[in-house]
PDB file of N, CA and C in Angstrom:
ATOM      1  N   UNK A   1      84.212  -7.813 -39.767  1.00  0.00           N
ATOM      2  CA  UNK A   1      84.096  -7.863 -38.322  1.00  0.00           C
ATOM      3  C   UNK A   1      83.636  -6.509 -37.762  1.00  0.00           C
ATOM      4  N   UNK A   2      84.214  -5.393 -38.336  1.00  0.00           N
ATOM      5  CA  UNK A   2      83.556  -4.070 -37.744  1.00  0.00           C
ATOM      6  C   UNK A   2      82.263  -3.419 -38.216  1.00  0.00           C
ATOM      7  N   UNK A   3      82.406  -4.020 -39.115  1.00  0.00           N
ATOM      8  CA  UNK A   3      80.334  -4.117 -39.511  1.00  0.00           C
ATOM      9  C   UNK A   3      79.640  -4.704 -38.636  1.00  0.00           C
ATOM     10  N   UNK A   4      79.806  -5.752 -38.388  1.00  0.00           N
ATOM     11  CA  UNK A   4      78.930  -7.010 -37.491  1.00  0.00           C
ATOM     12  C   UNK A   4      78.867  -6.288 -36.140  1.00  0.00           C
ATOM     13  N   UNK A   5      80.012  -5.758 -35.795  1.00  0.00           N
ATOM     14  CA  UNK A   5      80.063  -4.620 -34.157  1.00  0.00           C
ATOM     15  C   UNK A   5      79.512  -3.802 -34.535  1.00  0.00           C
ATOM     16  N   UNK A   6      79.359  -3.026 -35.249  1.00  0.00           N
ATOM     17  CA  UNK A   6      78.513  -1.850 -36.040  1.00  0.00           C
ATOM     18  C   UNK A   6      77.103  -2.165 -35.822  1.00  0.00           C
ATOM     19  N   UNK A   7      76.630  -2.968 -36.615  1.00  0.00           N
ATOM     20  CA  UNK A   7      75.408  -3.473 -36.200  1.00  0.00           C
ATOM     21  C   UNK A   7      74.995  -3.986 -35.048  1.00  0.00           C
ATOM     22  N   UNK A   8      75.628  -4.322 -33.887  1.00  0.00           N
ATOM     23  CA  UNK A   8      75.344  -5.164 -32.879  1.00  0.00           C
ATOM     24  C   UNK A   8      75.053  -3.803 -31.925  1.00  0.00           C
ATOM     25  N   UNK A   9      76.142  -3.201 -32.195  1.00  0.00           N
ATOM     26  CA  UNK A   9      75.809  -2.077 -31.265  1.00  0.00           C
ATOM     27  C   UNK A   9      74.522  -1.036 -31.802  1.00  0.00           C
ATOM     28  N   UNK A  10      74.398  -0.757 -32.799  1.00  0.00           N
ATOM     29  CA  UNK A  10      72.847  -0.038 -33.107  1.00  0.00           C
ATOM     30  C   UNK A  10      71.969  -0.830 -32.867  1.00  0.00           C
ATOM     31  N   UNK A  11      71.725  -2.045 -33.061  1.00  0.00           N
ATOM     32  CA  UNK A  11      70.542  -2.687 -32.503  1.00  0.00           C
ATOM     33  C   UNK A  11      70.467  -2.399 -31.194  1.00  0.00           C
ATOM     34  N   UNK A  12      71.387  -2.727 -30.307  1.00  0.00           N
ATOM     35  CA  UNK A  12      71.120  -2.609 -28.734  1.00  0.00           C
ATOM     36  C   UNK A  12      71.091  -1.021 -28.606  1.00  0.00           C
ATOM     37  N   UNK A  13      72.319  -0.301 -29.016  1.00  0.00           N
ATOM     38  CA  UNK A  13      72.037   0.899 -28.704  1.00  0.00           C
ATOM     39  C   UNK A  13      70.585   1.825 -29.274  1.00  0.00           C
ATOM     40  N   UNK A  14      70.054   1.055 -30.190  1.00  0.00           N
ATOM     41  CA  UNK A  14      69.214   1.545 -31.214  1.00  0.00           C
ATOM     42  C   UNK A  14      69.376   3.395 -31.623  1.00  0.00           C
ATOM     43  N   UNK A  15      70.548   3.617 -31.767  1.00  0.00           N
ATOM     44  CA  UNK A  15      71.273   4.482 -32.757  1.00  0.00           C
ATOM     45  C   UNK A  15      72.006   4.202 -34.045  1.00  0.00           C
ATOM     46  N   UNK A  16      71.618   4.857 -34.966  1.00  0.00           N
ATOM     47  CA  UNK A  16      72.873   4.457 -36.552  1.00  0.00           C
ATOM     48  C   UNK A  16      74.277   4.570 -36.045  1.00  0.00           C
ATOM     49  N   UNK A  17      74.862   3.457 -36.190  1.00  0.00           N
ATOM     50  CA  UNK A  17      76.078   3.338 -36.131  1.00  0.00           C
ATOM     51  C   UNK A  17      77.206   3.006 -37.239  1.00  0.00           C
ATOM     52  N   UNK A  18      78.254   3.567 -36.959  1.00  0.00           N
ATOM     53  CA  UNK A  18      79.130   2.883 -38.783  1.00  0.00           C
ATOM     54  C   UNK A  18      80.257   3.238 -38.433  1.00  0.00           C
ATOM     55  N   UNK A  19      81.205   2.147 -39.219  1.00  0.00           N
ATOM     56  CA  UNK A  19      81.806   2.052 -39.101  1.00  0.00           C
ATOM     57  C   UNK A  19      82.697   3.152 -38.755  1.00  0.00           C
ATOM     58  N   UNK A  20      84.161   2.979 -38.062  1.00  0.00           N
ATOM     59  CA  UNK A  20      85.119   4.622 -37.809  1.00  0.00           C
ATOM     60  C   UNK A  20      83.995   5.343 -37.013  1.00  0.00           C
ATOM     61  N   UNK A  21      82.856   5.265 -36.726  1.00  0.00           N
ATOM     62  CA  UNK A  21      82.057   6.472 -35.670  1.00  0.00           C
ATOM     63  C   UNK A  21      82.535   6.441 -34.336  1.00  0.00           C
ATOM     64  N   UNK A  22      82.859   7.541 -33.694  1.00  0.00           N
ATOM     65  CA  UNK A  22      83.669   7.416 -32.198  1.00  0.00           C
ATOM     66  C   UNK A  22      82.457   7.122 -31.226  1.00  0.00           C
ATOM     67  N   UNK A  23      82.176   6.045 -31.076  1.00  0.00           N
ATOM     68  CA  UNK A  23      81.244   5.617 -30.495  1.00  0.00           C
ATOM     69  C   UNK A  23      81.891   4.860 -29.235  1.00  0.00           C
ATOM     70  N   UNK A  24      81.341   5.477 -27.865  1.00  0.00           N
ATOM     71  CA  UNK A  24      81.552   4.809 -26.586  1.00  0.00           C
ATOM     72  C   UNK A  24      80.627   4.877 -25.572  1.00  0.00           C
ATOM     73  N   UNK A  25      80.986   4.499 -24.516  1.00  0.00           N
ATOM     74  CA  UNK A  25      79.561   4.931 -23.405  1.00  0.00           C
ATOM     75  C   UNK A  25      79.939   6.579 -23.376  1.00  0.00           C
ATOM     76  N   UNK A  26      80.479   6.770 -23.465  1.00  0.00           N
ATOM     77  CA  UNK A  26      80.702   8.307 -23.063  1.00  0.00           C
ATOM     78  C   UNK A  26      79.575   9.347 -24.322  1.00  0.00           C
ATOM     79  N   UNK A  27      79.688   8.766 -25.275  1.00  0.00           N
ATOM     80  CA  UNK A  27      79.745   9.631 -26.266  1.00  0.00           C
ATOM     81  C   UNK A  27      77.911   9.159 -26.418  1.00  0.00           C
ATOM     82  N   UNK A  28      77.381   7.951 -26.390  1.00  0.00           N
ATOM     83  CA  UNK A  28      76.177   7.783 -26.190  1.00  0.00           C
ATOM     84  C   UNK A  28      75.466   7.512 -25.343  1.00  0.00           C
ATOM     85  N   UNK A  29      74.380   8.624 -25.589  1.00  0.00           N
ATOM     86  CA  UNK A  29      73.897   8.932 -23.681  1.00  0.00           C
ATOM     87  C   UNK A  29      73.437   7.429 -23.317  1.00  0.00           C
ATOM     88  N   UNK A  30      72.592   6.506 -23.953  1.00  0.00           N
ATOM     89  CA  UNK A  30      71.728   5.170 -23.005  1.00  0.00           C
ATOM     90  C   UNK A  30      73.118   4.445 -23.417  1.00  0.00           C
ATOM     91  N   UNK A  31      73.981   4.220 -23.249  1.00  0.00           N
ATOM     92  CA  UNK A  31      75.270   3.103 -23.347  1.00  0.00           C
ATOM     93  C   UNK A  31      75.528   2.942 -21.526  1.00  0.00           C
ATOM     94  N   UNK A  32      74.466   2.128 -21.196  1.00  0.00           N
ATOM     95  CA  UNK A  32      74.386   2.387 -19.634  1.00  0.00           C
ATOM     96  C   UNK A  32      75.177   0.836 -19.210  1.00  0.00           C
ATOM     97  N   UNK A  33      75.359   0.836 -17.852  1.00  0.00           N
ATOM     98  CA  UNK A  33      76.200  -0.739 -17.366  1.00  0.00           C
ATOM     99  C   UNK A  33      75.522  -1.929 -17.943  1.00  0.00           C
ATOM    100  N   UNK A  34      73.972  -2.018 -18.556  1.00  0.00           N
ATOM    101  CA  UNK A  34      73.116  -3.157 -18.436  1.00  0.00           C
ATOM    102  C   UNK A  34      73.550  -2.995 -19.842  1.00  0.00           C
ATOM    103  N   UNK A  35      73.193  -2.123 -21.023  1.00  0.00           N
ATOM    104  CA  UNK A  35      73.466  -2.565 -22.278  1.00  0.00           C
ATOM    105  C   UNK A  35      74.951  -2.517 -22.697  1.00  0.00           C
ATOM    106  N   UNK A  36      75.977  -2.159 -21.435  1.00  0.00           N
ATOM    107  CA  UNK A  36      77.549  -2.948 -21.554  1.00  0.00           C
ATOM    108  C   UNK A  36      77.173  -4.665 -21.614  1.00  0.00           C
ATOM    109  N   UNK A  37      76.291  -5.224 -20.645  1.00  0.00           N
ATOM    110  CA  UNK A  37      76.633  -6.416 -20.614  1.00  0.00           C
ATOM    111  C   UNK A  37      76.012  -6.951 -21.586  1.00  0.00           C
ATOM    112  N   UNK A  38      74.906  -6.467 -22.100  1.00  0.00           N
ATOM    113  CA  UNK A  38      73.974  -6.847 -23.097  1.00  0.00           C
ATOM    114  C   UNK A  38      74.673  -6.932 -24.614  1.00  0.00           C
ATOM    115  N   UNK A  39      75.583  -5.820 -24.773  1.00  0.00           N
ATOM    116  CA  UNK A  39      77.157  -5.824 -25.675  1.00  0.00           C
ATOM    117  C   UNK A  39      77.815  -6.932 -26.020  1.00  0.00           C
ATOM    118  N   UNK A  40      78.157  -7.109 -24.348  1.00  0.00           N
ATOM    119  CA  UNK A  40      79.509  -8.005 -24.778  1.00  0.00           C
ATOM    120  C   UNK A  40      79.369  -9.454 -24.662  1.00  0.00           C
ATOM    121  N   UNK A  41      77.790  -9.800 -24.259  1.00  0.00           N
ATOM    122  CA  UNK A  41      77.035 -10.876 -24.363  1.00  0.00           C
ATOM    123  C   UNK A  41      76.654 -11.214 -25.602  1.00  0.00           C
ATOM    124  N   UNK A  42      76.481 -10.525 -26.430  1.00  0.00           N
ATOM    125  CA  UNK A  42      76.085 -10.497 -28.244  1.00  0.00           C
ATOM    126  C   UNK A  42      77.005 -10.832 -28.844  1.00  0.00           C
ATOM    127  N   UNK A  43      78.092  -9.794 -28.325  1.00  0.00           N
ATOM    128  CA  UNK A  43      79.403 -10.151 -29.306  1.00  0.00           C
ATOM    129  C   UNK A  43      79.801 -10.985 -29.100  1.00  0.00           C
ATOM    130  N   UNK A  44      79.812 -11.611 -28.088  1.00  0.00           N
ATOM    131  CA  UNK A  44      80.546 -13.154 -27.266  1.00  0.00           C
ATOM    132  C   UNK A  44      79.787 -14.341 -28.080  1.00  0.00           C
ATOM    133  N   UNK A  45      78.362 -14.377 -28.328  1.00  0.00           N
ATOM    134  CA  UNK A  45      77.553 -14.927 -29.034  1.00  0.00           C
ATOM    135  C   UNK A  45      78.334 -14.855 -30.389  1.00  0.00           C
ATOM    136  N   UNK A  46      77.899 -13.795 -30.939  1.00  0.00           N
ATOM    137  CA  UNK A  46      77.760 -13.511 -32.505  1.00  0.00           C
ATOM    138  C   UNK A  46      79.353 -14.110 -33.135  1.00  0.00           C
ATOM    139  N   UNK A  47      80.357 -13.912 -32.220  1.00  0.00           N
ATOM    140  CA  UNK A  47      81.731 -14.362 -32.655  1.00  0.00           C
ATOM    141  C   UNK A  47      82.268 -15.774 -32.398  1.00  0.00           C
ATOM    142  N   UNK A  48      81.383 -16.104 -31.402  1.00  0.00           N
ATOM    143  CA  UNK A  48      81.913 -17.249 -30.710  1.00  0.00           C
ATOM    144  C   UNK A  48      83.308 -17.472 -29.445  1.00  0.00           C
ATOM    145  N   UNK A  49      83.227 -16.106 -29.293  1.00  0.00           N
ATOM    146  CA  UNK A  49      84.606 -16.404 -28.370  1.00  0.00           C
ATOM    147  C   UNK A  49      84.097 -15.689 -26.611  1.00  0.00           C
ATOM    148  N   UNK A  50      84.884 -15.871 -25.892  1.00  0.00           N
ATOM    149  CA  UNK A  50      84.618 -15.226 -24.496  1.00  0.00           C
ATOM    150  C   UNK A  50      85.738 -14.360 -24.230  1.00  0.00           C
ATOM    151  N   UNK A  51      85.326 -13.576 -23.672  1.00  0.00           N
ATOM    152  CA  UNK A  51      86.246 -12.285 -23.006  1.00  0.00           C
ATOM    153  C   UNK A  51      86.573 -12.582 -21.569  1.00  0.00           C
ATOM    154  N   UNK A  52      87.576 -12.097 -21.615  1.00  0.00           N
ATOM    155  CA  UNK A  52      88.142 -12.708 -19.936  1.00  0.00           C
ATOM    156  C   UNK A  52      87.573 -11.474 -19.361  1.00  0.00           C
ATOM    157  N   UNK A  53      86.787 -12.203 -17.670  1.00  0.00           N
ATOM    158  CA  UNK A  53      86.228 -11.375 -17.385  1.00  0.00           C
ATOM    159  C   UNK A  53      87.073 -10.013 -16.930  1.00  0.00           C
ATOM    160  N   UNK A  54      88.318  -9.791 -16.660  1.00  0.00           N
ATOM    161  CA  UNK A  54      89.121  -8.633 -16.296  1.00  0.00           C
ATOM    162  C   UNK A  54      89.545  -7.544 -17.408  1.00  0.00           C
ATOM    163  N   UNK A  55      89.136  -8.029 -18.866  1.00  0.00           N
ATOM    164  CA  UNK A  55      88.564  -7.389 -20.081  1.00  0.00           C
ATOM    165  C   UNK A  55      88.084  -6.284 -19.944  1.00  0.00           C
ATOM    166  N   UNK A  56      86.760  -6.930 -19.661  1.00  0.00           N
ATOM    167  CA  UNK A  56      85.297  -6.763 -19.551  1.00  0.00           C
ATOM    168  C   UNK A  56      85.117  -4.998 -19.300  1.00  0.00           C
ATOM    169  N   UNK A  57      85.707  -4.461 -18.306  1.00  0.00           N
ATOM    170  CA  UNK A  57      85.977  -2.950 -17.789  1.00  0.00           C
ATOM    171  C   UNK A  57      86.432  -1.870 -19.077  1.00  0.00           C
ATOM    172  N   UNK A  58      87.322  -2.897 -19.560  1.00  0.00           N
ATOM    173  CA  UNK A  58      87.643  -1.994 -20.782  1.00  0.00           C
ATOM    174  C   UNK A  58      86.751  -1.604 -21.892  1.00  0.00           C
ATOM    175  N   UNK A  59      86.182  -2.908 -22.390  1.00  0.00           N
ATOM    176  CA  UNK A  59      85.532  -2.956 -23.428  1.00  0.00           C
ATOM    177  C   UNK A  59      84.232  -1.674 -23.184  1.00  0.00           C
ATOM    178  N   UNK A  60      84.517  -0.493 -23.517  1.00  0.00           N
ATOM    179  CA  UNK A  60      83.650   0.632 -23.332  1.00  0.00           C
ATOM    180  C   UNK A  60      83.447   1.311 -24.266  1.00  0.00           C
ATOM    181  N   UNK A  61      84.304   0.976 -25.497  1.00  0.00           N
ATOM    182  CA  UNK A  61      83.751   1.645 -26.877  1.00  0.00           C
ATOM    183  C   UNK A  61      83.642   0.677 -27.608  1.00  0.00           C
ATOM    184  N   UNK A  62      83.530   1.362 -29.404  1.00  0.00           N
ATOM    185  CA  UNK A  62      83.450   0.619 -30.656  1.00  0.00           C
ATOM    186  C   UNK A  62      85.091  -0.082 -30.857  1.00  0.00           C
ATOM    187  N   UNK A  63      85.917   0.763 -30.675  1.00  0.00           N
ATOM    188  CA  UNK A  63      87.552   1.058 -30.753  1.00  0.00           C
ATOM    189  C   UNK A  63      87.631  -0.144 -30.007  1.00  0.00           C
ATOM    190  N   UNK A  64      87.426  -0.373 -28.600  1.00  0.00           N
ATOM    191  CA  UNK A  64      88.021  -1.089 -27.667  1.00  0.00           C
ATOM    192  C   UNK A  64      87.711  -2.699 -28.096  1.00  0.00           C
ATOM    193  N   UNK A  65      85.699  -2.880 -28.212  1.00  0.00           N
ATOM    194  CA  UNK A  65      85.100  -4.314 -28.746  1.00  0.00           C
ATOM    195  C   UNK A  65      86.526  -5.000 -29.883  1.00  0.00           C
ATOM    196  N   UNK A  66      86.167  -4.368 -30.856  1.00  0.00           N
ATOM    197  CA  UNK A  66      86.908  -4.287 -32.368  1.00  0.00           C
ATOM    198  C   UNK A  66      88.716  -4.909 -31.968  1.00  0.00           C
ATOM    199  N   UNK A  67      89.058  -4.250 -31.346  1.00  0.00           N
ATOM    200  CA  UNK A  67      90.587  -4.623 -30.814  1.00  0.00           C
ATOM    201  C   UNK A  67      90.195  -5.827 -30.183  1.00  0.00           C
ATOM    202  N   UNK A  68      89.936  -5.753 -29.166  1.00  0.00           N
ATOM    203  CA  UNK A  68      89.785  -7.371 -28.333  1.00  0.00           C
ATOM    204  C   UNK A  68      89.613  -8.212 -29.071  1.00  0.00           C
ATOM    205  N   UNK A  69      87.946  -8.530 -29.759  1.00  0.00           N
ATOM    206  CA  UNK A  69      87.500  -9.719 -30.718  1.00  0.00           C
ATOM    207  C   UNK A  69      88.348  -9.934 -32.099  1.00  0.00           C
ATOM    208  N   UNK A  70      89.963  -9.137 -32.355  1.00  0.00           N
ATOM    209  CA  UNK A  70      90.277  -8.976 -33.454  1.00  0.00           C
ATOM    210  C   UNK A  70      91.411 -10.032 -32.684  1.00  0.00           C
ATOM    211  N   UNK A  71      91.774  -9.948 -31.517  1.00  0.00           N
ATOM    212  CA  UNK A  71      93.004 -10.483 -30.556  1.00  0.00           C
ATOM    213  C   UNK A  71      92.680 -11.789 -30.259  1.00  0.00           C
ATOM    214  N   UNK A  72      91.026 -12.035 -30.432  1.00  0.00           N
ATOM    215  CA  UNK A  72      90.565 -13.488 -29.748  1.00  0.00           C
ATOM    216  C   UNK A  72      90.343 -14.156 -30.757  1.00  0.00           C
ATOM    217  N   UNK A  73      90.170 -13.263 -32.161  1.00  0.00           N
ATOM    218  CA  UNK A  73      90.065 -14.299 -33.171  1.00  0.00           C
ATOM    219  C   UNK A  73      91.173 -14.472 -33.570  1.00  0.00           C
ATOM    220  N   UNK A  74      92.305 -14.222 -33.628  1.00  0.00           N
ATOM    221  CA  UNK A  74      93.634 -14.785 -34.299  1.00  0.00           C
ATOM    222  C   UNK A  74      94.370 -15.468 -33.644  1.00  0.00           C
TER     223      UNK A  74
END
């Protein structure tokens, strides 16, 4: 599962990403509001599950995705 976020986010972010990298909007400069939604639209796809939209604010790093979709899949 943190591969698949790994990858989801370098494609959009189009930076190398891997696993454990402290990766957030903060930490990468284009991690802008549009490729947040573009994020959590992939992952919502790629996993099959939806994030409640009051989530949504949080989900701002690698750390944060990874926790949530780990909470929605079990």
């Amino acid at each position: 599962m943190e591969e698949k976020i790994a990858q989801i986010l370098s494609k959009i972010l189009k930076k190398d990403i891997k696993v454990g990298d402290n990766v957030s909007s903060t930490t990468v400069e284009n991690w802008d509001s549009l490729k947040s939604i573009e994020i959590i639209m992939t992952v919502e796809e790629e996993f099959d599950i939806s994030f409640n939209p009051a989530d949504i604010p949080q989900l701002k790093s690698m750390d944060a995705i990874v926790k949530k979709v780990k909470e929605l899949k079990c």
